[in-house]
Protein backbone atom coordinates (compact mmCIF):
# COMPACT_ATOMS: atom_id res chain seq x y z
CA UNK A 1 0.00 0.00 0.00
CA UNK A 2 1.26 3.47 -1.01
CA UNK A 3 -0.20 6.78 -0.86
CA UNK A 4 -1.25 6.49 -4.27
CA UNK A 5 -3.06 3.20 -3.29
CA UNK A 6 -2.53 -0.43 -3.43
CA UNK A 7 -0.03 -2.59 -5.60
CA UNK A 8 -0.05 -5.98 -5.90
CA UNK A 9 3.67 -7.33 -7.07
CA UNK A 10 5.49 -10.47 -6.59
CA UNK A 11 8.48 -10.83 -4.51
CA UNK A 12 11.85 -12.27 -6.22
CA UNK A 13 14.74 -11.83 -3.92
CA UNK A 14 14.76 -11.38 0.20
CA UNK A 15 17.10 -10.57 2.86
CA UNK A 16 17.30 -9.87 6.11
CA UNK A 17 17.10 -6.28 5.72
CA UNK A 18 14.71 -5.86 2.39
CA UNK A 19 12.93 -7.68 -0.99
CA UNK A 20 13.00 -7.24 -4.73
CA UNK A 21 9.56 -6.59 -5.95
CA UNK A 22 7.90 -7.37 -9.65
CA UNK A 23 5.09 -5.64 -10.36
CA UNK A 24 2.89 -3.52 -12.90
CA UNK A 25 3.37 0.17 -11.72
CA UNK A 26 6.67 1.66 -10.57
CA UNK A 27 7.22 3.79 -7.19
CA UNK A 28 9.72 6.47 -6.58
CA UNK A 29 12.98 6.14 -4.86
CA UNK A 30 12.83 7.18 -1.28
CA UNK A 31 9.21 6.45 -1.27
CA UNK A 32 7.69 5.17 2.13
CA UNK A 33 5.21 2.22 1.34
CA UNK A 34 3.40 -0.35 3.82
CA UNK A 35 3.87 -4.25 2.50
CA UNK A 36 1.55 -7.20 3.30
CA UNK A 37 3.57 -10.64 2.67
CA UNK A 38 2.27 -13.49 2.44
CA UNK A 39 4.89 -16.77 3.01
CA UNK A 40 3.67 -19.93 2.31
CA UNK A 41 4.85 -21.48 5.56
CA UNK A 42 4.17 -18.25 7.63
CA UNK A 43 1.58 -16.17 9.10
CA UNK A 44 1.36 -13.01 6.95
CA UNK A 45 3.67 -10.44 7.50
CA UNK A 46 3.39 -6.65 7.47
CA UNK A 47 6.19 -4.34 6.91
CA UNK A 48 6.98 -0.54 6.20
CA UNK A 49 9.55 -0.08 3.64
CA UNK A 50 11.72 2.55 1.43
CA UNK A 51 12.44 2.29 -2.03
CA UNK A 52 15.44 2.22 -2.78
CA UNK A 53 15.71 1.23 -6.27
CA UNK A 54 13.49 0.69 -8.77
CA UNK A 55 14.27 -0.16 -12.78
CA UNK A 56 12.51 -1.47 -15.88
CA UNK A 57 12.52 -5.32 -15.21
CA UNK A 58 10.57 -6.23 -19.03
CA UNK A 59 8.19 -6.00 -21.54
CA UNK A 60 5.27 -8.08 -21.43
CA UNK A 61 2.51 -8.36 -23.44
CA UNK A 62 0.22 -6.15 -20.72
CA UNK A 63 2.74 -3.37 -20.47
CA UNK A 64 6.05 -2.78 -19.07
CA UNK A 65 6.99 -4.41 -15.64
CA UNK A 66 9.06 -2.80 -13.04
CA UNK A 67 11.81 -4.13 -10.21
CA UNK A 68 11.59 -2.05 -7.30
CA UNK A 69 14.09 -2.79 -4.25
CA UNK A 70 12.67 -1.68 -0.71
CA UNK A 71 14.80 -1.85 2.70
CA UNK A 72 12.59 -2.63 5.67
CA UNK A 73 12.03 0.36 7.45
CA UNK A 74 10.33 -1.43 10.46
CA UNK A 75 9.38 -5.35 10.88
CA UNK A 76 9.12 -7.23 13.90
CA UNK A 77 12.26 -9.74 15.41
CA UNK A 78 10.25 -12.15 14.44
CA UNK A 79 9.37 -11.78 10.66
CA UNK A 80 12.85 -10.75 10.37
CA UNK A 81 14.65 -14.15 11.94
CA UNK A 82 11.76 -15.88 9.61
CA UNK A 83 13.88 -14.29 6.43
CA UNK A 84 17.29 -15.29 7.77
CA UNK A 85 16.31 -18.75 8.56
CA UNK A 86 15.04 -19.24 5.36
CA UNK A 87 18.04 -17.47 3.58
CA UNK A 88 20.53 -19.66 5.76
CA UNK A 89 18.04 -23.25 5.37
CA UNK A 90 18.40 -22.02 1.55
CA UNK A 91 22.38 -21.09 1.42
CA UNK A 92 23.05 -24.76 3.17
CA UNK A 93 20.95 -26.69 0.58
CA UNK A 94 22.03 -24.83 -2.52
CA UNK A 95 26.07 -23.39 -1.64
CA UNK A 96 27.11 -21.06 -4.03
């Protein structure tokens, strides 16, 4: 949710500390937005976050699709140990 209303994206990347977004209409960087996500093995989550990228991601046949990174401006202790277990149960079954 933004102050120019709601956008529904889908998340590609996560950290500790922030998420890659896909979606249909781009934000500005620095802009404050509030983010409902929704892991399949977790009770929703609900963040505030700054943008702090965003780029042209594609072309599809709708429109243009953008990539918009966000750091996590507040999220619980909780939600945030949630993304670095996963990130670490991920690292350990796939090494780089």
């Amino acid at each position: 949710m933004t102050d120019h209303g709601e956008i529904e994206g889908t998340t590609r990347d996560v950290s500790p500390d922030g998420i890659s977004i896909v979606c249909e209409q781009p934000l500005y960087l620095g802009e404050i937005c509030w983010i409902a996500i929704y892991p399949a093995s977790h009770p929703k989550m609900e963040v505030t976050a700054k943008v702090v990228w965003s780029d042209l991601y594609g072309i599809e046949e709708g429109g243009a699709v953008v990539a918009i990174g966000v750091c996590f401006v507040q999220i619980s202790r909780s939600d945030r140990r949630f993304f670095t277990d996963v990130i670490s149960t991920e690292m350990k079954e796939d090494p780089i």
